[in-house]
PDB file of N, CA and C in Angstrom:
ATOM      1  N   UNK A   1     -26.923  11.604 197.402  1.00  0.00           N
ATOM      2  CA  UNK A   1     -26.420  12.908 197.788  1.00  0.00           C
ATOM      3  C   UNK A   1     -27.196  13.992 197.041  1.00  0.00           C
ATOM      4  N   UNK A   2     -27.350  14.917 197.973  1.00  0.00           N
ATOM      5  CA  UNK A   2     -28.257  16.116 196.799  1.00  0.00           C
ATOM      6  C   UNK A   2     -27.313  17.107 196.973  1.00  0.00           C
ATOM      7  N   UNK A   3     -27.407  17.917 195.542  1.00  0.00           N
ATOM      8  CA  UNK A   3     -26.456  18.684 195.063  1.00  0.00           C
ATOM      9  C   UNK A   3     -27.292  19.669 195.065  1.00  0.00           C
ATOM     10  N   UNK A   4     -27.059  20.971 195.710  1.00  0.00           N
ATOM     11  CA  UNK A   4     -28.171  22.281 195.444  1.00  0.00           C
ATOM     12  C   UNK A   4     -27.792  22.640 193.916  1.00  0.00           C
ATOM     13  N   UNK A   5     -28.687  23.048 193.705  1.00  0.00           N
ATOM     14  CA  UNK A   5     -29.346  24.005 191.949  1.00  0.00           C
ATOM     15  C   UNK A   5     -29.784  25.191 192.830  1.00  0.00           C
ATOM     16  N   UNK A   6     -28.118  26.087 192.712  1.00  0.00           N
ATOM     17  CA  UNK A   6     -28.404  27.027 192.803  1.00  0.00           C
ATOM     18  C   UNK A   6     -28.513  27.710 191.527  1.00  0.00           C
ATOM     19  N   UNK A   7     -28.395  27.399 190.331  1.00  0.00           N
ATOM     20  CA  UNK A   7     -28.639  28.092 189.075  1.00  0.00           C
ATOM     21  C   UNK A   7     -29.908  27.813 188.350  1.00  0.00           C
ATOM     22  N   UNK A   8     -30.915  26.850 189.064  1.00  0.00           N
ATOM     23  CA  UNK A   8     -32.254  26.584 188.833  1.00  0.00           C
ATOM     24  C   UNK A   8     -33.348  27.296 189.321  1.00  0.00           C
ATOM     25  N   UNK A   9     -33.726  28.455 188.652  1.00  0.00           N
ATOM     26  CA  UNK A   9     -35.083  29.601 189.708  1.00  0.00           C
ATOM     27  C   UNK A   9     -35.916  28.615 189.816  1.00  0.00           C
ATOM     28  N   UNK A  10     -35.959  27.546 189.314  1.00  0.00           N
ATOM     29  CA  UNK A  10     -37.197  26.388 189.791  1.00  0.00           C
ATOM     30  C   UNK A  10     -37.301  25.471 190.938  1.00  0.00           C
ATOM     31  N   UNK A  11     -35.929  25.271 191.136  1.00  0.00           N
ATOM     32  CA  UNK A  11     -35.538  24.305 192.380  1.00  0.00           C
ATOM     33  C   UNK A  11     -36.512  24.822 193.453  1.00  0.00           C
ATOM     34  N   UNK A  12     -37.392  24.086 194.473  1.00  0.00           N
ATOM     35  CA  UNK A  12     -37.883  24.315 195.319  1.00  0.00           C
ATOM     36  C   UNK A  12     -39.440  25.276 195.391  1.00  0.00           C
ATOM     37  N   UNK A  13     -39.800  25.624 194.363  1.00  0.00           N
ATOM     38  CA  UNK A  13     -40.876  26.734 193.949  1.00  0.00           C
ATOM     39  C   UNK A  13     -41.799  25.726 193.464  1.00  0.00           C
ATOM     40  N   UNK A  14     -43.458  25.632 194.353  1.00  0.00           N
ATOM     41  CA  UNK A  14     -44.304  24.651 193.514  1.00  0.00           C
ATOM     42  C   UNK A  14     -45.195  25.922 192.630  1.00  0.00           C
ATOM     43  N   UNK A  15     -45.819  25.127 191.872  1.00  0.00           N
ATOM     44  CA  UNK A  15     -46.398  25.645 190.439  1.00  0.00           C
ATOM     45  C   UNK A  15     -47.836  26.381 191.094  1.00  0.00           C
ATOM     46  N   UNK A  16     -47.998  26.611 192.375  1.00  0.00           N
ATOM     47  CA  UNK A  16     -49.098  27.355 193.221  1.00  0.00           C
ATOM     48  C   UNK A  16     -48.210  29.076 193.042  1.00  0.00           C
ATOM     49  N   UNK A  17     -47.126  28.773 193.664  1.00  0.00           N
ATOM     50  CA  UNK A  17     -46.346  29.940 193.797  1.00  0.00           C
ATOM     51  C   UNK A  17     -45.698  30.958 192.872  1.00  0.00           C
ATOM     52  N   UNK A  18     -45.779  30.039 192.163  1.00  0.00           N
ATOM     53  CA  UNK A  18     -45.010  30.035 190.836  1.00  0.00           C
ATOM     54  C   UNK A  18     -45.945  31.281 190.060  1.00  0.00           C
ATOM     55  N   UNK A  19     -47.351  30.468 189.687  1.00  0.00           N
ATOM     56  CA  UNK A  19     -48.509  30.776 189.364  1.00  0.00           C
ATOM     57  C   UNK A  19     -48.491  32.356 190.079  1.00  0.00           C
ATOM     58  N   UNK A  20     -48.711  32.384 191.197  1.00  0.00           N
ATOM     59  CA  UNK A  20     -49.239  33.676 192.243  1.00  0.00           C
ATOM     60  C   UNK A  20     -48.322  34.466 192.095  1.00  0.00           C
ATOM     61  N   UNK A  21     -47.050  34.592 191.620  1.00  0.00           N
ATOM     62  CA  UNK A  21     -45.946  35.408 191.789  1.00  0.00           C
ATOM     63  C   UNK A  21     -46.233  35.939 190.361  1.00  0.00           C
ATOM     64  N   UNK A  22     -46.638  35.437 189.110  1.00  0.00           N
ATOM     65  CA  UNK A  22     -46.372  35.762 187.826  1.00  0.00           C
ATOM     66  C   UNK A  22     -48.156  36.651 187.668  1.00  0.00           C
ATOM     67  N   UNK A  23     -49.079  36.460 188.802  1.00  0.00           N
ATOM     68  CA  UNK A  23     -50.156  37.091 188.363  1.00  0.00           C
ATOM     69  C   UNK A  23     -50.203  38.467 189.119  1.00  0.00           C
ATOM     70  N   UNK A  24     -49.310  38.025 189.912  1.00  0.00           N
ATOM     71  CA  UNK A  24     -48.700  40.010 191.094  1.00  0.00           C
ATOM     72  C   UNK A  24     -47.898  40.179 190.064  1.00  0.00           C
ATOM     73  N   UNK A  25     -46.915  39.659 189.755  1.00  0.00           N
ATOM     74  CA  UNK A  25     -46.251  40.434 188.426  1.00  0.00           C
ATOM     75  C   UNK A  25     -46.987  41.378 186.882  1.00  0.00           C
ATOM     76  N   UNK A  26     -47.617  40.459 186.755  1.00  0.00           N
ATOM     77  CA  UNK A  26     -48.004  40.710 185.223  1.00  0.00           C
ATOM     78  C   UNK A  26     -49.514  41.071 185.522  1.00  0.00           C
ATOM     79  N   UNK A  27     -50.662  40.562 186.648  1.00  0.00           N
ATOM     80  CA  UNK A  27     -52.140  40.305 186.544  1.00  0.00           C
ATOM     81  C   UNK A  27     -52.598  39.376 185.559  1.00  0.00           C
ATOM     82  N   UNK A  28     -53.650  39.292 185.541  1.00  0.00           N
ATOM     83  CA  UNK A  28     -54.294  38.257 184.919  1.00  0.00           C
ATOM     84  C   UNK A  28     -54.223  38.581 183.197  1.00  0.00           C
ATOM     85  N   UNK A  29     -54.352  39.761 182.751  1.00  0.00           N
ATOM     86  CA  UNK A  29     -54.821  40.083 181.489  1.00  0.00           C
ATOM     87  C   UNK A  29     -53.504  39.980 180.609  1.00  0.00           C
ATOM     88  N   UNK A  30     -52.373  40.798 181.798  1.00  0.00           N
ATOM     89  CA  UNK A  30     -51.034  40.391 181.243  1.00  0.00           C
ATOM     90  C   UNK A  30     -50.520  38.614 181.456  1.00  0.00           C
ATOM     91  N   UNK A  31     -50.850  38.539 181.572  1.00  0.00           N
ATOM     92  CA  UNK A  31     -50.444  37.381 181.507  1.00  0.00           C
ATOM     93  C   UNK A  31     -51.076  36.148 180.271  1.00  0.00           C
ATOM     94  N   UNK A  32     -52.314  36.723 180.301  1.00  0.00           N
ATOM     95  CA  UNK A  32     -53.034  35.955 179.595  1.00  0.00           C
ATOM     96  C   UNK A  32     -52.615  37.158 177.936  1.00  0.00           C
ATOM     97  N   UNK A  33     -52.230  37.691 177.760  1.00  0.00           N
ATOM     98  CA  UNK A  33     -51.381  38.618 176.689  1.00  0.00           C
ATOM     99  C   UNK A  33     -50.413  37.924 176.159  1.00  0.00           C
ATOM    100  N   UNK A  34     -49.152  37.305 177.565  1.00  0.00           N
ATOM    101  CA  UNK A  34     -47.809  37.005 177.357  1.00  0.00           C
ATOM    102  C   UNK A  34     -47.779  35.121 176.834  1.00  0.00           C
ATOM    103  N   UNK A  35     -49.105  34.851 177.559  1.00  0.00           N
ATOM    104  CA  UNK A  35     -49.442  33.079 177.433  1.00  0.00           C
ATOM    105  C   UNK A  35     -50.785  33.395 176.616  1.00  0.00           C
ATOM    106  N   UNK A  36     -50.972  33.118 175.374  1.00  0.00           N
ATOM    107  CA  UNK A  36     -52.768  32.831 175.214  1.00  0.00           C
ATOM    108  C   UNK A  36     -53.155  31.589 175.530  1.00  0.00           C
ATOM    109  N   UNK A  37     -53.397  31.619 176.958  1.00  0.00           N
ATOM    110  CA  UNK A  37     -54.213  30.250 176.974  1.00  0.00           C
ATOM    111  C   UNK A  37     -55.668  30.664 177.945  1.00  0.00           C
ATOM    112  N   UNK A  38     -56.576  29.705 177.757  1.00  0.00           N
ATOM    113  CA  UNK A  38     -58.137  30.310 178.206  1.00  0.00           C
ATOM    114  C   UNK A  38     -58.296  30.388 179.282  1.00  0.00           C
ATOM    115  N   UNK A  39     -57.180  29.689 180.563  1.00  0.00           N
ATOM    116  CA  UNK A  39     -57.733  30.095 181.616  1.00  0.00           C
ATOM    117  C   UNK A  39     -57.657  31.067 182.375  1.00  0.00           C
ATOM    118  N   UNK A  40     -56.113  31.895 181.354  1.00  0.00           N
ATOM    119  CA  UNK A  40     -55.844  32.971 181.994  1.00  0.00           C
ATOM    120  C   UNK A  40     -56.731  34.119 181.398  1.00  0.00           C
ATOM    121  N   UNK A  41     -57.348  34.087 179.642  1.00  0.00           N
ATOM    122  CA  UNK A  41     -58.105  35.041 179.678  1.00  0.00           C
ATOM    123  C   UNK A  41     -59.543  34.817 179.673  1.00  0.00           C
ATOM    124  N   UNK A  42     -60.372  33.930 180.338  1.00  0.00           N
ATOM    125  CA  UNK A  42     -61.647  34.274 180.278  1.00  0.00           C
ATOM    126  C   UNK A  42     -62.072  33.168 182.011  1.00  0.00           C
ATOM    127  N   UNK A  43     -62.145  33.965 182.440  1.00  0.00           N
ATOM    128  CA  UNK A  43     -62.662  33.947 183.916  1.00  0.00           C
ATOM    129  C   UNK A  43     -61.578  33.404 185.087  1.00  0.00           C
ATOM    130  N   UNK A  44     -60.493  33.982 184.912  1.00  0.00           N
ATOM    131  CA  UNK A  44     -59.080  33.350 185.456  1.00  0.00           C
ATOM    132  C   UNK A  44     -59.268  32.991 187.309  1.00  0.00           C
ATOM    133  N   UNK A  45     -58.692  32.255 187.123  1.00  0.00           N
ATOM    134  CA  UNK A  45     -58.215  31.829 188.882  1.00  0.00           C
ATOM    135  C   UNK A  45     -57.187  30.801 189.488  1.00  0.00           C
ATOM    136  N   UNK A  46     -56.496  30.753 190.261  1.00  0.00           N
ATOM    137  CA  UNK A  46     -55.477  30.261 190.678  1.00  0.00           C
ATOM    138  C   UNK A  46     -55.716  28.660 190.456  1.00  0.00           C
ATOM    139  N   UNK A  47     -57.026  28.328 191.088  1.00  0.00           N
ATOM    140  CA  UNK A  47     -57.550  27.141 191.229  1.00  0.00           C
ATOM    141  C   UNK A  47     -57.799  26.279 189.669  1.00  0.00           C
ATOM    142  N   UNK A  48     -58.852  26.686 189.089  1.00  0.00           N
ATOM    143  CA  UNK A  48     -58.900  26.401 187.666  1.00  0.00           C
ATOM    144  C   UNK A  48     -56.966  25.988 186.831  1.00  0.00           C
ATOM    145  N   UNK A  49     -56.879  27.612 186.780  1.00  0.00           N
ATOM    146  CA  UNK A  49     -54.823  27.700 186.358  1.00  0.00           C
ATOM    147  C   UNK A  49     -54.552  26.266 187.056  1.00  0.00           C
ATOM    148  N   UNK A  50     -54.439  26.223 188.129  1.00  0.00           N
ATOM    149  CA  UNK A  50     -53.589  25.212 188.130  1.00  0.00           C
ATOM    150  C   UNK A  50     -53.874  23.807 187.775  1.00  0.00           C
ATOM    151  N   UNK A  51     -55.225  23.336 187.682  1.00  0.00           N
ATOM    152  CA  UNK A  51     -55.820  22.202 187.257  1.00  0.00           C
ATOM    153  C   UNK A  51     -55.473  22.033 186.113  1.00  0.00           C
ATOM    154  N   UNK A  52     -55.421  23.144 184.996  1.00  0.00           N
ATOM    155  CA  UNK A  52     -55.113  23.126 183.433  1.00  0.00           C
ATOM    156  C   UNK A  52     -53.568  22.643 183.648  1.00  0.00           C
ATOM    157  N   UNK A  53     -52.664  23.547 184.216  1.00  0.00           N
ATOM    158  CA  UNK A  53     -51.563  23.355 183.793  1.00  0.00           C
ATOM    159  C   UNK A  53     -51.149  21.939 184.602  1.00  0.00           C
ATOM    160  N   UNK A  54     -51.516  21.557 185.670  1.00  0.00           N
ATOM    161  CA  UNK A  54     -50.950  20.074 185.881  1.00  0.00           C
ATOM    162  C   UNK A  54     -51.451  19.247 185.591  1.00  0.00           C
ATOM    163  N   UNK A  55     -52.213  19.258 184.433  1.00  0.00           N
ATOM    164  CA  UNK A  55     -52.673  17.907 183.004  1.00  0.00           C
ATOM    165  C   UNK A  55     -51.933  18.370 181.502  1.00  0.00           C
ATOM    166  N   UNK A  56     -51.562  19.412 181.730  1.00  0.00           N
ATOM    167  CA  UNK A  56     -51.610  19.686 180.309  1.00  0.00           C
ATOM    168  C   UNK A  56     -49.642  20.494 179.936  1.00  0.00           C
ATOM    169  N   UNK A  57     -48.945  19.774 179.911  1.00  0.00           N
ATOM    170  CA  UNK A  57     -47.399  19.699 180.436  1.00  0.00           C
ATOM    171  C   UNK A  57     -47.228  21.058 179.121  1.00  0.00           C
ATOM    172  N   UNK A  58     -47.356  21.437 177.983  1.00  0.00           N
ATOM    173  CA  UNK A  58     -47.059  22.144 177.075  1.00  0.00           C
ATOM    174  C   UNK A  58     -46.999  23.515 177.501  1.00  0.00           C
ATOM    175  N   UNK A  59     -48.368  23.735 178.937  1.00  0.00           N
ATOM    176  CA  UNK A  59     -48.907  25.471 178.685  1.00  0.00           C
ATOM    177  C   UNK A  59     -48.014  25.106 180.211  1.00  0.00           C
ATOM    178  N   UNK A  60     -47.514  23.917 180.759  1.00  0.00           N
ATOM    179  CA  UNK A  60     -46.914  24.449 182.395  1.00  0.00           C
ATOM    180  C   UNK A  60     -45.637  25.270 181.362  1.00  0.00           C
ATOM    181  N   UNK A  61     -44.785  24.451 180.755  1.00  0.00           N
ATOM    182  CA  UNK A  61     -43.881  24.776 179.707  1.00  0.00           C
ATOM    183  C   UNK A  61     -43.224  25.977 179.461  1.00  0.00           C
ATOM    184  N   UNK A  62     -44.350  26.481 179.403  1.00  0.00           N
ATOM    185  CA  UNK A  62     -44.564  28.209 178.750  1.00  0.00           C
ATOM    186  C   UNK A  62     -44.965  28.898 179.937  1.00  0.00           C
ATOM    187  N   UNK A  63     -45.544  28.489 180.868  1.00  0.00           N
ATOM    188  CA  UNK A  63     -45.937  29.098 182.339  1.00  0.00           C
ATOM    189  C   UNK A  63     -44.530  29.488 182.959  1.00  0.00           C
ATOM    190  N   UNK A  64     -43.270  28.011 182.733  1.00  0.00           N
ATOM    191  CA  UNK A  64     -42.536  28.056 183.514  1.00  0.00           C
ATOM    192  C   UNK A  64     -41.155  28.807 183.379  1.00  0.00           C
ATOM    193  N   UNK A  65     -41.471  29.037 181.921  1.00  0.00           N
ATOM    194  CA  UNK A  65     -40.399  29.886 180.685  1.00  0.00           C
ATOM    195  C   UNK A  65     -40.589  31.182 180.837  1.00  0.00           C
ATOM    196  N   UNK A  66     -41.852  31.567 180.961  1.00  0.00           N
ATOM    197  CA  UNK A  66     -42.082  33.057 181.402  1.00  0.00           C
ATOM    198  C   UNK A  66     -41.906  33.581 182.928  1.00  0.00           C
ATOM    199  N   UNK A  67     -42.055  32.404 183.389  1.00  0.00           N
ATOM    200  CA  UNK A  67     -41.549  32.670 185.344  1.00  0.00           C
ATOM    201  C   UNK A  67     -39.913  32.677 184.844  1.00  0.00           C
ATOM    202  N   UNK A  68     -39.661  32.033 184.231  1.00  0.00           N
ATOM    203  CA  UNK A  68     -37.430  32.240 184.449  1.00  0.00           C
ATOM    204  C   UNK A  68     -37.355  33.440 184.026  1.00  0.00           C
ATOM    205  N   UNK A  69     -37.968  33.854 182.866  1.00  0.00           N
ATOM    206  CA  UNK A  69     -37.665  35.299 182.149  1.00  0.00           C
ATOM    207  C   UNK A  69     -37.939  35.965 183.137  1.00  0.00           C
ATOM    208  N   UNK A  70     -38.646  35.700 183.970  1.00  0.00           N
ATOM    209  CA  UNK A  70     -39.533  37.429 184.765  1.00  0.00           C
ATOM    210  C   UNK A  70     -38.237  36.744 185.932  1.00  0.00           C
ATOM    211  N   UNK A  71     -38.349  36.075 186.824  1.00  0.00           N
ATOM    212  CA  UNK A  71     -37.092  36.017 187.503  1.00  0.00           C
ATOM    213  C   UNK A  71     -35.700  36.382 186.913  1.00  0.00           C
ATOM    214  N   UNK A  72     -35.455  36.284 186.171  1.00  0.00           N
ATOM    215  CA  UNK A  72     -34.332  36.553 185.768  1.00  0.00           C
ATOM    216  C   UNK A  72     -34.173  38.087 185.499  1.00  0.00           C
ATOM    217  N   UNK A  73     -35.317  38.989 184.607  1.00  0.00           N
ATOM    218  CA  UNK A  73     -35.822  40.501 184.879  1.00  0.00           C
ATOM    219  C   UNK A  73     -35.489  40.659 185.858  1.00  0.00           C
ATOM    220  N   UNK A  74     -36.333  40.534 187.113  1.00  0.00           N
ATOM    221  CA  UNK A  74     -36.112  41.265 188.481  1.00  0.00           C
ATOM    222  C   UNK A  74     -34.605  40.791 189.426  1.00  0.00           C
ATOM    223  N   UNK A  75     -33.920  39.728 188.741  1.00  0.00           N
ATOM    224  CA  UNK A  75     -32.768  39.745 189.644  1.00  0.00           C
ATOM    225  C   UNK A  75     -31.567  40.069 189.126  1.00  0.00           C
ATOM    226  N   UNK A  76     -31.928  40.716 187.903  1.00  0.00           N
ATOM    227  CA  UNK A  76     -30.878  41.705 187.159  1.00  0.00           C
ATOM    228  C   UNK A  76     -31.127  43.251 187.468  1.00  0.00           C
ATOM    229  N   UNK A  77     -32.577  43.951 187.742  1.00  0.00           N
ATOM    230  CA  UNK A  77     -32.706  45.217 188.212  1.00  0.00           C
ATOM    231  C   UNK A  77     -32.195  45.635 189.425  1.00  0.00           C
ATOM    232  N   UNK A  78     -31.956  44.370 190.655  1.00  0.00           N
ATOM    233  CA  UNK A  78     -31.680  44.500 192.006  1.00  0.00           C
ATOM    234  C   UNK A  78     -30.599  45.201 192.055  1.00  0.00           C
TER     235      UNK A  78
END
C-alpha cells in the first residue's frame, strides 16, 4: 500500500529538478556561496552537478537540505 508524503517536499521531485529549481532560485554563484562545492563554483552545469552529486551522497545531502529550506521559504511567503 502506498501512503502519500504529503509532508515530504521530496516525495516525487528527481534531483534534475530539484537541481534546476535551486539554480532559478539562487543562480549558480548563489548557490555555489550557500554549498561550497566545485561544481557549482567553477564552470557550473546541470549535467556535470548532477554526475557529482549522484556519486557523491554527502554534497546530494546538503543539495537536498537547502532545496527543503528554500521550499519551505517560498511556501511560507504564499
Amino acid at each position: 500500500m502506498n501512503t502519500p508524503q504529503a509532508n515530504n517536499p521530496l516525495h516525487g521531485v528527481t534531483l534534475a529538478t530539484l537541481l534546476a529549481e535551486l539554480v532559478a532560485h539562487y543562480g549558480w554563484q548563489g548557490l555555489g556561496q550557500q554549498i561550497d562545492i566545485r561544481c557549482f563554483t567553477h564552470d557550473p552545469s546541470i549535467t556535470s552537478s548532477l554526475k557529482f552529486l549522484r556519486r557523491t551522497p554527502w554534497a546530494r545531502e546538503r543539495v537536498e537540505a537547502l532545496y527543503i529550506a528554500m521550499h519551505r521559504r517560498t511556501t511560507r511567503e504564499k
